[in-house]
PDB file of N, CA and C in Angstrom:
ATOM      1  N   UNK A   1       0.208 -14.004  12.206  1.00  0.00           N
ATOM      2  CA  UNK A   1      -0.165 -12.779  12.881  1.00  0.00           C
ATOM      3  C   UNK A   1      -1.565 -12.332  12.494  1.00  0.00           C
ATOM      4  N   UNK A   2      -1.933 -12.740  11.043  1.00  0.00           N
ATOM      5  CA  UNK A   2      -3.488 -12.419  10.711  1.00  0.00           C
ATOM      6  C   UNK A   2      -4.649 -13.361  11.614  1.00  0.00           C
ATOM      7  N   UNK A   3      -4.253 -14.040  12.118  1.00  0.00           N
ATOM      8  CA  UNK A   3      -4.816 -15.246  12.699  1.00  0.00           C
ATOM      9  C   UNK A   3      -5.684 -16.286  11.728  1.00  0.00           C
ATOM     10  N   UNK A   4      -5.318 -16.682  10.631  1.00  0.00           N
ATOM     11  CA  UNK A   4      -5.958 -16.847   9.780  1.00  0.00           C
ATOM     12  C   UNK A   4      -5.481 -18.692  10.558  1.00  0.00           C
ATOM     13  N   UNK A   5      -6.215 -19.505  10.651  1.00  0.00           N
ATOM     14  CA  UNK A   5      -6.621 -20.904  10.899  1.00  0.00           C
ATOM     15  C   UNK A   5      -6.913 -22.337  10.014  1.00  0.00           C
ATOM     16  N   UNK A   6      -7.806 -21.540   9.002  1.00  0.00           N
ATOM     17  CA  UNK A   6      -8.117 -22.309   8.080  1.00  0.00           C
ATOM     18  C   UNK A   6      -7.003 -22.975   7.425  1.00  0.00           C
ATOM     19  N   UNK A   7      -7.219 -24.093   6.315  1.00  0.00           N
ATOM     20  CA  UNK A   7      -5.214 -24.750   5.375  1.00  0.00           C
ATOM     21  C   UNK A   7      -6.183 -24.454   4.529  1.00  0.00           C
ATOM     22  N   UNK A   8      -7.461 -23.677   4.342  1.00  0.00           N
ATOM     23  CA  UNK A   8      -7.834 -23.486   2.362  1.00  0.00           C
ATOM     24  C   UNK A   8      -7.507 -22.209   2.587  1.00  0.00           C
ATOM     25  N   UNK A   9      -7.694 -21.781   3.247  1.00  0.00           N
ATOM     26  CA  UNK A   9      -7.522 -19.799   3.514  1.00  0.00           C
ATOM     27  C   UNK A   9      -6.171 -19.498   3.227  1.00  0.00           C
ATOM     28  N   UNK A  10      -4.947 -20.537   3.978  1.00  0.00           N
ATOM     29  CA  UNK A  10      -3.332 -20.560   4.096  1.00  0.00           C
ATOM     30  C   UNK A  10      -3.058 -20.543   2.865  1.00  0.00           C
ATOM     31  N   UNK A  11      -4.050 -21.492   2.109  1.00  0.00           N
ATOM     32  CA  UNK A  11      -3.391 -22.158   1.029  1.00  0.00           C
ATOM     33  C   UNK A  11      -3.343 -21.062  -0.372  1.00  0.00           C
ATOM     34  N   UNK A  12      -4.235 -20.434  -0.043  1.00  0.00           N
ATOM     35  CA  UNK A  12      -5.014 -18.852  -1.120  1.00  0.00           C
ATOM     36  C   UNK A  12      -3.680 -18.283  -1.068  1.00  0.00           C
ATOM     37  N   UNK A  13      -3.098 -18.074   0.113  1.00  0.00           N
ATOM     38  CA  UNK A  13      -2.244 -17.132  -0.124  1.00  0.00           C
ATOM     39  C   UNK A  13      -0.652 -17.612  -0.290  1.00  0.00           C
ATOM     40  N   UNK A  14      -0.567 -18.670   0.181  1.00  0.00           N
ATOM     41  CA  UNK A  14       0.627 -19.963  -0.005  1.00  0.00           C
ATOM     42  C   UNK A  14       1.167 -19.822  -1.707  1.00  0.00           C
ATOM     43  N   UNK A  15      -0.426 -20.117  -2.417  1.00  0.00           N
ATOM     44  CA  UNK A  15      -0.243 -20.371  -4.177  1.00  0.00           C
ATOM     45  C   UNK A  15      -0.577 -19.650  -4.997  1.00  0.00           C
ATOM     46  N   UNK A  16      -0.604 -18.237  -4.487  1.00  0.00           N
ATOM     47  CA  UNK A  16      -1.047 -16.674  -4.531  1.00  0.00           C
ATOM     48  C   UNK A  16      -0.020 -16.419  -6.348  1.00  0.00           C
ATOM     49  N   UNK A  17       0.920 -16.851  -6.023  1.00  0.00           N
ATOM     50  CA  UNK A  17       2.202 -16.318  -6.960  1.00  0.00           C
ATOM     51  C   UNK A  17       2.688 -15.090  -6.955  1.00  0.00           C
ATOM     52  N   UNK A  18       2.702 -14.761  -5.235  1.00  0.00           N
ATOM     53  CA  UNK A  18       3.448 -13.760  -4.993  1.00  0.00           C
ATOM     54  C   UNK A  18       4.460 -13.945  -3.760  1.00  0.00           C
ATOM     55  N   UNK A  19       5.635 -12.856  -4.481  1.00  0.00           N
ATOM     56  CA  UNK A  19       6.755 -13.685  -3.586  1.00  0.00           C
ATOM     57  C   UNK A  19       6.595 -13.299  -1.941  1.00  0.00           C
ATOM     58  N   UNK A  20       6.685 -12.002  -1.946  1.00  0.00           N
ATOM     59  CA  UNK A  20       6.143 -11.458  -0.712  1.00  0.00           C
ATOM     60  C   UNK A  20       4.901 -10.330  -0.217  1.00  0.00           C
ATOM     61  N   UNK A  21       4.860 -10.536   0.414  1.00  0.00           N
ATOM     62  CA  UNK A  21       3.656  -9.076   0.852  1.00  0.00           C
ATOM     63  C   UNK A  21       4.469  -7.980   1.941  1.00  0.00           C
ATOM     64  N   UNK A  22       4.048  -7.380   2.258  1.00  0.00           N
ATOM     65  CA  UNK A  22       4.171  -6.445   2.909  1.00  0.00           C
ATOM     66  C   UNK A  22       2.776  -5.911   3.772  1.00  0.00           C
ATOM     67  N   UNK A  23       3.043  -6.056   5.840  1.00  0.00           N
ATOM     68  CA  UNK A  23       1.655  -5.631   6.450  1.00  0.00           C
ATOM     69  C   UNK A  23       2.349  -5.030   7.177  1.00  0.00           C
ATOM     70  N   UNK A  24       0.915  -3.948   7.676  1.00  0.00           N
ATOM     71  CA  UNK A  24       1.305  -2.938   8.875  1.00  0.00           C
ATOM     72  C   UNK A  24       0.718  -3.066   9.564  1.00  0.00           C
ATOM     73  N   UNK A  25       1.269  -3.542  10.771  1.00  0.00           N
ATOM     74  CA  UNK A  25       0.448  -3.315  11.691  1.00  0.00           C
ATOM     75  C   UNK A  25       1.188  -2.463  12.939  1.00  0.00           C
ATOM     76  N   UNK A  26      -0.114  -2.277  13.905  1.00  0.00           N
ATOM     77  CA  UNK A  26       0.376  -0.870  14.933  1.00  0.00           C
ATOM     78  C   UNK A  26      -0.397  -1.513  15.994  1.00  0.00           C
ATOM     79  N   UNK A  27       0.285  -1.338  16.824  1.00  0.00           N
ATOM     80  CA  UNK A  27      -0.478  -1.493  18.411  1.00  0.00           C
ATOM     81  C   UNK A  27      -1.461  -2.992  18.545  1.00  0.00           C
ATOM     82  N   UNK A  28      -2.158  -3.149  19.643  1.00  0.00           N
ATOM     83  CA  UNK A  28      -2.864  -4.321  19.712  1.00  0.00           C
ATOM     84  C   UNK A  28      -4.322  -4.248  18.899  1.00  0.00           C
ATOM     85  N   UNK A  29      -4.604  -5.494  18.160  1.00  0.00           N
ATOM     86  CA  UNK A  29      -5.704  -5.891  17.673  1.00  0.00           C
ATOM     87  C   UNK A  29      -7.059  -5.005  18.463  1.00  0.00           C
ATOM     88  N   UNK A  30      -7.627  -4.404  17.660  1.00  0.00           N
ATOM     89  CA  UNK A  30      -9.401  -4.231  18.580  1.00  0.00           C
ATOM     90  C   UNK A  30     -10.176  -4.635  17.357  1.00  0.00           C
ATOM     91  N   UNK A  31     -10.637  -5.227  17.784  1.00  0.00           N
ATOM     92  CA  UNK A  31     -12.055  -6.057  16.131  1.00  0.00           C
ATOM     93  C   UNK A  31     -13.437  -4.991  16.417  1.00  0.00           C
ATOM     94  N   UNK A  32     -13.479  -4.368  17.517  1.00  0.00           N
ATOM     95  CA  UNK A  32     -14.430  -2.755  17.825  1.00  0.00           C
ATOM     96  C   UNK A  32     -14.355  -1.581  16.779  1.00  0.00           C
ATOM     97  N   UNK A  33     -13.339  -1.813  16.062  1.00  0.00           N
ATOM     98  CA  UNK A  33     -12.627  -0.522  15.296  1.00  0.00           C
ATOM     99  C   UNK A  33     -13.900  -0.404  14.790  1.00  0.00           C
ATOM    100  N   UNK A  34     -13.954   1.429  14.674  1.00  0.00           N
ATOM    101  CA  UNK A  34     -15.032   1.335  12.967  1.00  0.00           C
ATOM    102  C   UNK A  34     -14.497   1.293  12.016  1.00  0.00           C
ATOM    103  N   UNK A  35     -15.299   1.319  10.882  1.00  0.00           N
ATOM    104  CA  UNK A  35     -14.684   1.487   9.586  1.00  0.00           C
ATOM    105  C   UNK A  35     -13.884   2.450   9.201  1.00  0.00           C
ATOM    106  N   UNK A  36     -14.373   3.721  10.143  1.00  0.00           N
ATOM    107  CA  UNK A  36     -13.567   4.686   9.768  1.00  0.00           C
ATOM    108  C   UNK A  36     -12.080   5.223  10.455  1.00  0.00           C
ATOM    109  N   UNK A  37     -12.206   4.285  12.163  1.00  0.00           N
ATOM    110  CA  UNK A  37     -10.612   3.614  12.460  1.00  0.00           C
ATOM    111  C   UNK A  37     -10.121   2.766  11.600  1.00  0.00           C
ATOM    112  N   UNK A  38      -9.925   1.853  11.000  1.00  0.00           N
ATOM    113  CA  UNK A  38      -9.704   0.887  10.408  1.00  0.00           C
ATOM    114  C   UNK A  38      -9.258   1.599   8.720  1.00  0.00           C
ATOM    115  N   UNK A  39      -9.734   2.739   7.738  1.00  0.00           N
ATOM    116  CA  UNK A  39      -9.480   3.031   7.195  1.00  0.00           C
ATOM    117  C   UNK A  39      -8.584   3.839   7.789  1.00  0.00           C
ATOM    118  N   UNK A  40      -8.197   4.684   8.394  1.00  0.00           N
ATOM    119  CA  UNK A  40      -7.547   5.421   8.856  1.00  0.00           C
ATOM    120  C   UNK A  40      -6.127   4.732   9.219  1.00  0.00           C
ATOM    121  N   UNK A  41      -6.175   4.023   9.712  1.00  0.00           N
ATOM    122  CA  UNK A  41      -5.267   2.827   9.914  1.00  0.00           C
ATOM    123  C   UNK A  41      -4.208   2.595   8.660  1.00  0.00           C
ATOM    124  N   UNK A  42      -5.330   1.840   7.880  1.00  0.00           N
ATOM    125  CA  UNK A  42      -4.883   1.369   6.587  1.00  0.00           C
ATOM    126  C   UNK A  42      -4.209   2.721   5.860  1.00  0.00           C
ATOM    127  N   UNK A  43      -4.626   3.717   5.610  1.00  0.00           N
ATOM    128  CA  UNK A  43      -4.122   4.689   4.873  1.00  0.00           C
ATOM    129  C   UNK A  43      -2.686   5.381   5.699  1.00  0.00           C
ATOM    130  N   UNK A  44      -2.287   5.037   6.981  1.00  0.00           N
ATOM    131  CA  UNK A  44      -1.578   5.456   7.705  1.00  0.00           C
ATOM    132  C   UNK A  44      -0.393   3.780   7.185  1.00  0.00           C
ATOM    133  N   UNK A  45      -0.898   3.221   7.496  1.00  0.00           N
ATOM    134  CA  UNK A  45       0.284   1.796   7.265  1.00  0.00           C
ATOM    135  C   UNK A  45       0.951   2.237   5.064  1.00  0.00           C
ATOM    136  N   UNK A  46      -0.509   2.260   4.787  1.00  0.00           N
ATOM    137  CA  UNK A  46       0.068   2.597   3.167  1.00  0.00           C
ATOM    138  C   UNK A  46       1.267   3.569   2.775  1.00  0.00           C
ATOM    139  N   UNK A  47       0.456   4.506   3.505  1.00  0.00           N
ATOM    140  CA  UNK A  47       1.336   6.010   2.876  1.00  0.00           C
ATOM    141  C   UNK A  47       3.195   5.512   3.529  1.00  0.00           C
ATOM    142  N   UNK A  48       3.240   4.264   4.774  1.00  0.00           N
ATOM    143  CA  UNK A  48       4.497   4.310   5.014  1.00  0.00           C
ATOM    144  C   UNK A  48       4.833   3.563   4.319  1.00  0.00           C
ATOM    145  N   UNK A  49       4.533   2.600   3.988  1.00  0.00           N
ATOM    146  CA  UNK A  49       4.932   1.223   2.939  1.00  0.00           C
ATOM    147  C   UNK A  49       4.973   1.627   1.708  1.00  0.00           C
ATOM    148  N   UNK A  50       3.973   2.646   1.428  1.00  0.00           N
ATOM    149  CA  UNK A  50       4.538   3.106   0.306  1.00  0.00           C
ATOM    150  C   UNK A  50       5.589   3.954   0.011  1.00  0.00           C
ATOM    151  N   UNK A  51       5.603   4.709   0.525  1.00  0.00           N
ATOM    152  CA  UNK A  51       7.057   5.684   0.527  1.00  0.00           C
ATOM    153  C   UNK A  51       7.698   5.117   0.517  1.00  0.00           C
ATOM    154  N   UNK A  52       8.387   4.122   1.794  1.00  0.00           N
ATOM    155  CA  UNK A  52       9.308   3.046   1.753  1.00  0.00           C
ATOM    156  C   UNK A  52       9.600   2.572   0.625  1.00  0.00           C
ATOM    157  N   UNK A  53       8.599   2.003   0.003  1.00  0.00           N
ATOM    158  CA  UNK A  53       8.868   1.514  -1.445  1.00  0.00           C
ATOM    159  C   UNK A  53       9.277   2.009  -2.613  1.00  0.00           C
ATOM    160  N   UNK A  54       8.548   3.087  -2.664  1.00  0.00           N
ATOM    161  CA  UNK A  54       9.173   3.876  -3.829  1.00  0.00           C
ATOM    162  C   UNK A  54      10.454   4.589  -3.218  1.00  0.00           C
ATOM    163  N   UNK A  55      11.056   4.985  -2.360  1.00  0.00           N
ATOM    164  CA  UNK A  55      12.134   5.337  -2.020  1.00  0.00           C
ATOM    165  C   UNK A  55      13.294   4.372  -2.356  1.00  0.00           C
ATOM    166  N   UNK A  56      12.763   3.382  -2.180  1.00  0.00           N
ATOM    167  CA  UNK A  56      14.065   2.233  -2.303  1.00  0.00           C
ATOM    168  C   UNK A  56      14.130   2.025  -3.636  1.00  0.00           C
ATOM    169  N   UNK A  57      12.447   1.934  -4.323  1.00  0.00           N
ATOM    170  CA  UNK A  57      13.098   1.757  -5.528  1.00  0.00           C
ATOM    171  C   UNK A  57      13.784   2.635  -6.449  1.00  0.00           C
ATOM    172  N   UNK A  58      13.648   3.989  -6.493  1.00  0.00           N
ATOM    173  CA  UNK A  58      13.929   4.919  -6.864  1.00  0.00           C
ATOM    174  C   UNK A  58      15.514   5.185  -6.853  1.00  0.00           C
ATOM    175  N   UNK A  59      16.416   4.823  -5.258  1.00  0.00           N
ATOM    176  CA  UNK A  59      17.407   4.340  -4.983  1.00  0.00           C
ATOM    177  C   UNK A  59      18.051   3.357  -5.964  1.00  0.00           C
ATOM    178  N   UNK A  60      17.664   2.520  -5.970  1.00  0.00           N
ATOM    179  CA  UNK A  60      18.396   1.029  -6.816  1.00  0.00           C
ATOM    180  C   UNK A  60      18.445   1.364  -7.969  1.00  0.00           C
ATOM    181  N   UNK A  61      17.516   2.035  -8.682  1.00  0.00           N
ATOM    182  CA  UNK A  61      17.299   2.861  -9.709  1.00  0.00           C
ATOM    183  C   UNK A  61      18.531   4.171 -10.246  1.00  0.00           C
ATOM    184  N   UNK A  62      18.619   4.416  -9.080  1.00  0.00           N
ATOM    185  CA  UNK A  62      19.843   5.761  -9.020  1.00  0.00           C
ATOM    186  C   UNK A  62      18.977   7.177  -9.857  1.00  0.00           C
ATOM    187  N   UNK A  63      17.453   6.794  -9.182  1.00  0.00           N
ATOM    188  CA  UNK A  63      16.352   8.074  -9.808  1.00  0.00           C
ATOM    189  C   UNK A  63      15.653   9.015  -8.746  1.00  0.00           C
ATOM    190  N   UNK A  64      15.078   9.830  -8.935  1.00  0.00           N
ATOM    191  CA  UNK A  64      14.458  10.611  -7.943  1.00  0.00           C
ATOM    192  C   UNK A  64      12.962  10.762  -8.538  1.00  0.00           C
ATOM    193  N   UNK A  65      11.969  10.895  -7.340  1.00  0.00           N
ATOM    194  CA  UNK A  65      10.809  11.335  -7.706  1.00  0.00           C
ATOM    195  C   UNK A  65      10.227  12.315  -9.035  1.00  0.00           C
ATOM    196  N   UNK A  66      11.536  13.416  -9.451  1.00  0.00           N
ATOM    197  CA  UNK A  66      11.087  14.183 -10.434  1.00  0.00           C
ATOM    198  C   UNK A  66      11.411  13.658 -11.675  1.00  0.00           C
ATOM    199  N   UNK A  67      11.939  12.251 -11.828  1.00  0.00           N
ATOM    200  CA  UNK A  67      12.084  11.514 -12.922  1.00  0.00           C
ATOM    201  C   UNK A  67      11.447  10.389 -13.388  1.00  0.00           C
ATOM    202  N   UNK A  68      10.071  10.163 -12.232  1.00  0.00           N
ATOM    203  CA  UNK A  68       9.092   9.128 -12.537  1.00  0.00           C
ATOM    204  C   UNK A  68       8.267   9.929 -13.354  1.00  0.00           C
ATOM    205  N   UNK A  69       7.356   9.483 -14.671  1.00  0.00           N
ATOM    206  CA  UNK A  69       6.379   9.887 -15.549  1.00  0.00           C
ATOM    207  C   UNK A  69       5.372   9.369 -14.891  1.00  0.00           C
ATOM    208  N   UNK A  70       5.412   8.014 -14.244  1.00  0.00           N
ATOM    209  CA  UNK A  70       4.045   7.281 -14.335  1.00  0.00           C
ATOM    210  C   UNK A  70       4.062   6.302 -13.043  1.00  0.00           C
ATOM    211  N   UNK A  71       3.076   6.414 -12.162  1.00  0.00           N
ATOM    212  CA  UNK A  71       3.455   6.146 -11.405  1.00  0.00           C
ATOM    213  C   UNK A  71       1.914   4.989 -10.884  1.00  0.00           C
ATOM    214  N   UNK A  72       2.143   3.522 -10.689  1.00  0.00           N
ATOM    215  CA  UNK A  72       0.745   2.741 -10.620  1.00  0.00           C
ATOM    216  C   UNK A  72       0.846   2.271  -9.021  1.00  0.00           C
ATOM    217  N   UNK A  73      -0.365   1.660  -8.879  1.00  0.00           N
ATOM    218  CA  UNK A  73      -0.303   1.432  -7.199  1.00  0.00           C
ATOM    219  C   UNK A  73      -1.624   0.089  -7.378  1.00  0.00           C
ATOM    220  N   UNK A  74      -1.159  -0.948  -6.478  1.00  0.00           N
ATOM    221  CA  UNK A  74      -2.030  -2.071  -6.285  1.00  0.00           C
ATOM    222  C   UNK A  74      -2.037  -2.054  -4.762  1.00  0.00           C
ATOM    223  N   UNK A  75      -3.146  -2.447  -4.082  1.00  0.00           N
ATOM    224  CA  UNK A  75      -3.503  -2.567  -2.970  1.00  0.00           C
ATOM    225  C   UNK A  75      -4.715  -3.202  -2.816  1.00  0.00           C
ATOM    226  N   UNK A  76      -4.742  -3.980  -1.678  1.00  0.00           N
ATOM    227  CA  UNK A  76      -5.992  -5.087  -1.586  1.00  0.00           C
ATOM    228  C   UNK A  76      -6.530  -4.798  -0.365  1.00  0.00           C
ATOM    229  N   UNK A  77      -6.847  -3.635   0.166  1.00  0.00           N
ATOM    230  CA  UNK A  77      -6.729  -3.602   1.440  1.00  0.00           C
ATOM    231  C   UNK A  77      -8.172  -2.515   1.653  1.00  0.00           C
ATOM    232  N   UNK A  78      -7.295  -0.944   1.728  1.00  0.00           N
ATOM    233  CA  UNK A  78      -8.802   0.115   1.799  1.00  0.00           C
ATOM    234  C   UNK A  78      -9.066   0.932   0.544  1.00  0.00           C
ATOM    235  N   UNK A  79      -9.845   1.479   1.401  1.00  0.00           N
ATOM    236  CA  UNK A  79      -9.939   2.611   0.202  1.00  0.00           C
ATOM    237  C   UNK A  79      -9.842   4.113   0.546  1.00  0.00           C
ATOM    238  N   UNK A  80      -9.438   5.078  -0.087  1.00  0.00           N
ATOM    239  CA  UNK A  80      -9.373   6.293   0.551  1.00  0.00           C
ATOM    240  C   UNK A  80      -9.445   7.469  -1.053  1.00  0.00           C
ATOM    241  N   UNK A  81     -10.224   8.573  -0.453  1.00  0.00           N
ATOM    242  CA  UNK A  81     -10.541   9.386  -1.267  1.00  0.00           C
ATOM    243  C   UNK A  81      -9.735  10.876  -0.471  1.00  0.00           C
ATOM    244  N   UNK A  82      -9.310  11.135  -1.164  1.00  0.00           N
ATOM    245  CA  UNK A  82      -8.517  11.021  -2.929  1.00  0.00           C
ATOM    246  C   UNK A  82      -7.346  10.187  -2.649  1.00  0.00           C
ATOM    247  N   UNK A  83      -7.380   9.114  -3.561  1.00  0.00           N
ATOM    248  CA  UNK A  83      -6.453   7.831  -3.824  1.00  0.00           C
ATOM    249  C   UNK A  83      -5.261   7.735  -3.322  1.00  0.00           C
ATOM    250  N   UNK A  84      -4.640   6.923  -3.215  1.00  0.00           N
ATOM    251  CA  UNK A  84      -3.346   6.713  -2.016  1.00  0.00           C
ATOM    252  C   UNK A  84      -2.118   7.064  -3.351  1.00  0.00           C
ATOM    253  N   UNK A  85      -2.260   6.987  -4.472  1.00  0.00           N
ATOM    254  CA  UNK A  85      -1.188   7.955  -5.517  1.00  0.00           C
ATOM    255  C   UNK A  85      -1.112   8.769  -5.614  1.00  0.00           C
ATOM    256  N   UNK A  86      -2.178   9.378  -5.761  1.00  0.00           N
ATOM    257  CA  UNK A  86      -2.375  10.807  -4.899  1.00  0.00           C
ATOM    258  C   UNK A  86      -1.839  11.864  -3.968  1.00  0.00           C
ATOM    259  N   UNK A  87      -1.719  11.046  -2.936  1.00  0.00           N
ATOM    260  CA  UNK A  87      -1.188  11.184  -1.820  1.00  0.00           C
ATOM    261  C   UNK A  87       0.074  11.029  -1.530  1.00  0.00           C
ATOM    262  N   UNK A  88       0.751  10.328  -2.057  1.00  0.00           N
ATOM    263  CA  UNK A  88       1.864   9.693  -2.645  1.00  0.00           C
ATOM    264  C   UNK A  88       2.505  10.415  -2.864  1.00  0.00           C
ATOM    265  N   UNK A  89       1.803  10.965  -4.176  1.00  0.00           N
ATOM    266  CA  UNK A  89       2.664  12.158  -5.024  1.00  0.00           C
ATOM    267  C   UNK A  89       2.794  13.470  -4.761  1.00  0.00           C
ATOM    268  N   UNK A  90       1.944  13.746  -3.666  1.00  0.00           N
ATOM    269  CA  UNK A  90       1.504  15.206  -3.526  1.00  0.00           C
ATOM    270  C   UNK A  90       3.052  15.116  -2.083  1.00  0.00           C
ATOM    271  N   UNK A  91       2.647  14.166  -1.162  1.00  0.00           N
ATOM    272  CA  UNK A  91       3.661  14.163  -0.231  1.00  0.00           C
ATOM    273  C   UNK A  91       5.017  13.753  -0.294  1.00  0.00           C
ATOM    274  N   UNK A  92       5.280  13.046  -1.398  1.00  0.00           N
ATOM    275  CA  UNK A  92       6.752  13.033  -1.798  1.00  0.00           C
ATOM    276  C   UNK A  92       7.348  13.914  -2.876  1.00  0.00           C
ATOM    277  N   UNK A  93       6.391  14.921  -3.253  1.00  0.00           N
ATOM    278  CA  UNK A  93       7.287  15.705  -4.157  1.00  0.00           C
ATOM    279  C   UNK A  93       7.538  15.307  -5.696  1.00  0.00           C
ATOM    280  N   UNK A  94       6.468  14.799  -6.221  1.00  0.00           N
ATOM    281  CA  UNK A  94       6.278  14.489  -7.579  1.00  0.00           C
ATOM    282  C   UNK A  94       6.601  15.853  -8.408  1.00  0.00           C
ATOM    283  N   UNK A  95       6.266  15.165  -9.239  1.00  0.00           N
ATOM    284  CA  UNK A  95       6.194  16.212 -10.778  1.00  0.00           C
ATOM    285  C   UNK A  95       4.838  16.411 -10.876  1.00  0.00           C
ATOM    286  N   UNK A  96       4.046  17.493 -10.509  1.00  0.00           N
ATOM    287  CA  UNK A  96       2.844  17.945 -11.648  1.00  0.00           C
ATOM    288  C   UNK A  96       2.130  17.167 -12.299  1.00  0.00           C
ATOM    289  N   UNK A  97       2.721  16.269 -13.432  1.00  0.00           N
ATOM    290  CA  UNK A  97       2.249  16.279 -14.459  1.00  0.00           C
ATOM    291  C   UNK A  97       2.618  14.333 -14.703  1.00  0.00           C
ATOM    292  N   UNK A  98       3.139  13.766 -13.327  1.00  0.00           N
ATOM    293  CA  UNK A  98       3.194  12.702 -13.301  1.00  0.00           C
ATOM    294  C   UNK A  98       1.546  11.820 -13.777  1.00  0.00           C
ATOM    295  N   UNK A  99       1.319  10.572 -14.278  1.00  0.00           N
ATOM    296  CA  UNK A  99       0.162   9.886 -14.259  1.00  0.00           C
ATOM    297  C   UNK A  99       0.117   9.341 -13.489  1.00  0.00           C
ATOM    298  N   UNK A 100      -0.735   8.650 -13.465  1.00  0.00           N
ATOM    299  CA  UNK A 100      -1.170   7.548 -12.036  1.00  0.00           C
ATOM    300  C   UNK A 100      -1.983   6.514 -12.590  1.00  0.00           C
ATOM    301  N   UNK A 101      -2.015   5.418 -11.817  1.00  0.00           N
ATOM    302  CA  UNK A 101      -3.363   4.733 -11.710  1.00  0.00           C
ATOM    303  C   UNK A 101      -3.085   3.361 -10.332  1.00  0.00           C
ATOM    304  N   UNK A 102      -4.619   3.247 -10.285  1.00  0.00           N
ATOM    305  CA  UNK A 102      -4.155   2.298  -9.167  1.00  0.00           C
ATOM    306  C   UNK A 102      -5.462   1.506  -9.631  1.00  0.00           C
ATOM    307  N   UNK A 103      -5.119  -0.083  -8.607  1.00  0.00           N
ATOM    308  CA  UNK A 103      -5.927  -1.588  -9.091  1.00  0.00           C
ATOM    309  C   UNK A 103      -5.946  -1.691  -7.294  1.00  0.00           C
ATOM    310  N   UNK A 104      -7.446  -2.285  -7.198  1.00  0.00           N
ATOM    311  CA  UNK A 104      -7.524  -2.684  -6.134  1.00  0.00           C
ATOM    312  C   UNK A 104      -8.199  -3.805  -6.336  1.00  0.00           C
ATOM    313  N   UNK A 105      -7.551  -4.838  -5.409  1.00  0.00           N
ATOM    314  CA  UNK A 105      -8.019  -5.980  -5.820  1.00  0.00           C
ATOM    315  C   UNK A 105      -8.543  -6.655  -4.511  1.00  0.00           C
ATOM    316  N   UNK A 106      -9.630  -7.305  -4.505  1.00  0.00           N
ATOM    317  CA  UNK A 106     -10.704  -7.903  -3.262  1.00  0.00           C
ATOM    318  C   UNK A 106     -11.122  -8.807  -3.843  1.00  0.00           C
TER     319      UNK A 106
END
């Protein structure tokens, strides 16, 4: 679906040593986007994938948001100010006084 072609490009992410990923995508491809569609985008696909995620895990867990201390975030994707933990936390109802940090990796 990325249209990625190349078998060295496939292969990056083939022997990555990760089991799965997780993408969002919405509506049809435009390669016109600006940067600032395209971030917008990305921070719209995150904030759902992320929730998603921490919801479930939190679930399996048998925990709720006001019982995370610390809360980290990896993403290889955009960037957005103020940070997608941030955002995270402010819209799911954190604790105050939760930490954060996030790794972005390119």
């Amino acid at each position: 679906m990325a249209g990625y072609q190349s078998d060295r490009i496939r292969k990056m992410f083939l022997n990555s040593d990760i089991d799965y990923r997780h993408f969002h995508l919405e509506g049809d491809v435009n390669r016109d986007e600006s940067s600032d569609q395209l971030n917008q985008r990305y921070l719209r696909g995150a904030m759902k994938t992320g929730c998603r995620a921490i919801v479930n895990c939190l679930a399996a867990a048998g925990r709720t948001v006001r019982d995370v201390d610390f809360l980290a975030i990896c993403t290889c994707t955009g960037y957005v100010c103020p940070d997608l933990g941030s955002r995270l936390i402010a819209h799911m109802g954190f604790r105050n006084d939760v930490q954060r940090t996030q790794a972005a990796w390119h």
